[in-house]
C-alpha atoms as a PDB file:
ATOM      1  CA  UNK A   1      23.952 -41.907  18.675  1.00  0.00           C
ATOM      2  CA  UNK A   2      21.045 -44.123  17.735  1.00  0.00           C
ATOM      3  CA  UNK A   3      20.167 -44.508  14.009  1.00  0.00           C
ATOM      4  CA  UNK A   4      16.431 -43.322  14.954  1.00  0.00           C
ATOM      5  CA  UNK A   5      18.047 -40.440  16.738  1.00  0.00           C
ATOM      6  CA  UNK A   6      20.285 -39.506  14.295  1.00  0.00           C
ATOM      7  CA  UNK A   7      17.422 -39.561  11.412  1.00  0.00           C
ATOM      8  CA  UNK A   8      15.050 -37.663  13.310  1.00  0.00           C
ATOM      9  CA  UNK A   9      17.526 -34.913  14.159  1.00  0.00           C
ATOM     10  CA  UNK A  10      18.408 -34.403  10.710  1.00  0.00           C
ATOM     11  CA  UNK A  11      15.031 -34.036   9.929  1.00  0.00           C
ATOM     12  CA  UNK A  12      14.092 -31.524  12.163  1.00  0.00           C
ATOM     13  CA  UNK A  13      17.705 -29.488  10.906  1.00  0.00           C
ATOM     14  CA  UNK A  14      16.495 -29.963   7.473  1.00  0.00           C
ATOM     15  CA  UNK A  15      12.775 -28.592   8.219  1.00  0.00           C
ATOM     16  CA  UNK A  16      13.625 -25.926  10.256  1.00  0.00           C
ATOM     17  CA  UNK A  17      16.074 -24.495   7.332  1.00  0.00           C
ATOM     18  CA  UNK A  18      13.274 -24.991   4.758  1.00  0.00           C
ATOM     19  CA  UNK A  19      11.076 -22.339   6.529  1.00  0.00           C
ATOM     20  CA  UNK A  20      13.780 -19.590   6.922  1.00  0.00           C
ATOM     21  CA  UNK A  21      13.555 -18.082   3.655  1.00  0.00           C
ATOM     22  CA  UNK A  22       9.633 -18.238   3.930  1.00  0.00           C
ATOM     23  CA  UNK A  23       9.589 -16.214   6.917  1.00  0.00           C
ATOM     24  CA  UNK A  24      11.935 -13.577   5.579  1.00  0.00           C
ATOM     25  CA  UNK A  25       9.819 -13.253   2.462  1.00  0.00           C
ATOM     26  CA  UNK A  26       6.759 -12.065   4.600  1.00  0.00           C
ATOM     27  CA  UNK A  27       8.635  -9.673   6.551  1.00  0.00           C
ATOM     28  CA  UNK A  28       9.725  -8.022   3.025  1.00  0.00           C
ATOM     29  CA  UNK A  29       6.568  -8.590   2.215  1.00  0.00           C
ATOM     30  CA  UNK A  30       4.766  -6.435   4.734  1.00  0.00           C
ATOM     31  CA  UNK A  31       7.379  -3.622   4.931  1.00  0.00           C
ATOM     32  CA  UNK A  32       7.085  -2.718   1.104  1.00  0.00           C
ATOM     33  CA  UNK A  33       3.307  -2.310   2.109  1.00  0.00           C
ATOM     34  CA  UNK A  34       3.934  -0.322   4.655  1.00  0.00           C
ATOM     35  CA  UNK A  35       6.427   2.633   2.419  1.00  0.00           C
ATOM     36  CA  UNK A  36       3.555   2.385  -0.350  1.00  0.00           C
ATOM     37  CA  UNK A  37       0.418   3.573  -0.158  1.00  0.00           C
ATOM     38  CA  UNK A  38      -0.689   2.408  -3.913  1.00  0.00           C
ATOM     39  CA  UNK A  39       1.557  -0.969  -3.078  1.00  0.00           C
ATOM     40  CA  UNK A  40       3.290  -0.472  -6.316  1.00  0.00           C
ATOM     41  CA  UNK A  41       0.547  -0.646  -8.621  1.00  0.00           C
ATOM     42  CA  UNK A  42       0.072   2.327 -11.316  1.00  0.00           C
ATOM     43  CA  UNK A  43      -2.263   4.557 -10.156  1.00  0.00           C
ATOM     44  CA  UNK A  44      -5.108   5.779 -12.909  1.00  0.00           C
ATOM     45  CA  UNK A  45      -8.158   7.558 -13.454  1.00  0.00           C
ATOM     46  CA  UNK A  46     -10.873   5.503 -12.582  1.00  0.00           C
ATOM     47  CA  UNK A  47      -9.349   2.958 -10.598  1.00  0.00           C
ATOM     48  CA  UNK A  48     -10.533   2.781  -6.606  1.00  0.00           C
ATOM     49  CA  UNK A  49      -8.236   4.148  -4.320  1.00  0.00           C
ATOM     50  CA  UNK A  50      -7.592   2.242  -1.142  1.00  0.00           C
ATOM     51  CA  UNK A  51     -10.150   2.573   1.172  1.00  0.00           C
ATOM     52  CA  UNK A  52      -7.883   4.712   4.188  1.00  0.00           C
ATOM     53  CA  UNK A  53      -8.140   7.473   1.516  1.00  0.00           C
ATOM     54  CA  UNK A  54     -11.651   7.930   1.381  1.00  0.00           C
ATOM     55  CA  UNK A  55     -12.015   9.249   4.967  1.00  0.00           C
ATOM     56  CA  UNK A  56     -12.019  13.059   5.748  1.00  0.00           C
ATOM     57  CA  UNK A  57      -9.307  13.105   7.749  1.00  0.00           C
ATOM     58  CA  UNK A  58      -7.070  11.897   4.715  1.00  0.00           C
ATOM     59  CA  UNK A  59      -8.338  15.108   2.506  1.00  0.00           C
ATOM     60  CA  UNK A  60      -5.703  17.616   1.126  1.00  0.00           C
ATOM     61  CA  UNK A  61      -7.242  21.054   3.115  1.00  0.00           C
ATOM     62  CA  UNK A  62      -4.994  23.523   1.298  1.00  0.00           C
ATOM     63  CA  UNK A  63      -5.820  22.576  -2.309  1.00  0.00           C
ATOM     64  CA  UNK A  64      -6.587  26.085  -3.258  1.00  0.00           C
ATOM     65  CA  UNK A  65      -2.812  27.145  -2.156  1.00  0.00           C
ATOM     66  CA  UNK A  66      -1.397  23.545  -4.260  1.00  0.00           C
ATOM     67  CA  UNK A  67      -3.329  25.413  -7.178  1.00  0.00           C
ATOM     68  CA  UNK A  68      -6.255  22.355  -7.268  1.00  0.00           C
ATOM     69  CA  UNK A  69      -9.586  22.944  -8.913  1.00  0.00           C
ATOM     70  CA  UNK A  70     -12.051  22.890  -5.906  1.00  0.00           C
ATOM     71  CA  UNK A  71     -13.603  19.428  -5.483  1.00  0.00           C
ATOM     72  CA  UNK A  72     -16.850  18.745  -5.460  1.00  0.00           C
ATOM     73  CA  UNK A  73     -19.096  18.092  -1.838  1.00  0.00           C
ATOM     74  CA  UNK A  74     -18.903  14.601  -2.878  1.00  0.00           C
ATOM     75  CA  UNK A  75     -15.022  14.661  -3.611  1.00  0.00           C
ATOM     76  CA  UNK A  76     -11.483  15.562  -2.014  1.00  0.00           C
ATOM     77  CA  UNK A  77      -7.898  15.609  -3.144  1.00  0.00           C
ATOM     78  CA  UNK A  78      -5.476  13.380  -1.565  1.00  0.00           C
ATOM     79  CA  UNK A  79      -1.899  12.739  -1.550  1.00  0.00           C
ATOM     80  CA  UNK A  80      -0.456   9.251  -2.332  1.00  0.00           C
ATOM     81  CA  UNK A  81       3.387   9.375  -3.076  1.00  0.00           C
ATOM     82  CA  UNK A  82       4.244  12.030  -5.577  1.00  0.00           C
ATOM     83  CA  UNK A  83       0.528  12.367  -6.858  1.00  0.00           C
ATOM     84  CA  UNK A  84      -2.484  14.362  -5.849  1.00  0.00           C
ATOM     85  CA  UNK A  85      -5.829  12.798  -6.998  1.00  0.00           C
ATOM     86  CA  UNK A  86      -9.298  13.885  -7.074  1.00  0.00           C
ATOM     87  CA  UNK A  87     -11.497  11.039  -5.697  1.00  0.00           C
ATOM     88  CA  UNK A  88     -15.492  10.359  -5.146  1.00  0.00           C
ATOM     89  CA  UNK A  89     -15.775  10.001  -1.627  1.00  0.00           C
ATOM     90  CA  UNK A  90     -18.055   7.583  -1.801  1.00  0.00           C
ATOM     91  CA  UNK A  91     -16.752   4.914  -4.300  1.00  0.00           C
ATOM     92  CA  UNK A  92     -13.242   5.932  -4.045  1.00  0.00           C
ATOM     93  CA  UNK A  93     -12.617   6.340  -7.813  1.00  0.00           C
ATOM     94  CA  UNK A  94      -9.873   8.470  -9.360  1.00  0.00           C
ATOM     95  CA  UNK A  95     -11.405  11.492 -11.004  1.00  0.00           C
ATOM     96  CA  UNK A  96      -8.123  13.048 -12.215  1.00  0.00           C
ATOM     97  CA  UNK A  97      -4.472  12.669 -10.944  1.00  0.00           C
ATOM     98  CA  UNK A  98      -1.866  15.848 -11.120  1.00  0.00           C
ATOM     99  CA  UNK A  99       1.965  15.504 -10.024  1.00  0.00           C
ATOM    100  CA  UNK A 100       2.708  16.662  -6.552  1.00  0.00           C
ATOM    101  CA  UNK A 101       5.332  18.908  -7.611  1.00  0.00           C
ATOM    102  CA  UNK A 102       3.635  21.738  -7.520  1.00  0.00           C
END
């Protein structure tokens, strides 16, 4: 094999190993996003939810039976992980958080 050859080959071998571990880092990446709604941050009262939780669709419709106060026409209850919280609609801020365990 030719010197050139030889040098370039390695080269590529050597690039093409440096990237590996990147690319596995993203795909870890994007599954823990996808098993956390609050992507692993601490959840508190007025902090924003994210923004999938403000639509309708994502309201808790049986709060009276989970023993929540009744929301506001401007607020809902949703469920993210082992928490219910009482959010503005509109801004998407936490109004009060209670344990899901209910």
């Amino acid at each position: 094999m030719r010197k050139p050859t030889l040098i370039a080959s390695l080269v590529l071998i050597a690039g093409l190993g440096a990237f590996g571990p990147v690319a596995q880092a993203v795909e870890k990446t994007g599954d823990a996003l996808e098993h956390s709604p609050s992507n692993g941050r601490r959840l508190v009262e007025n902090d924003r939810v994210p923004a999938d939780y403000q639509r309708a669709d994502r309201a808790v419709k049986d709060w009276k039976q989970k023993k929540l106060e009744q929301p506001t026409s401007e607020q809902q209850w949703v469920q993210i992980d082992d928490k219910y919280l009482l959010i503005e609609t509109v801004s998407g801020a936490i109004v009060k958080i209670v344990p899901a365990t209910r």
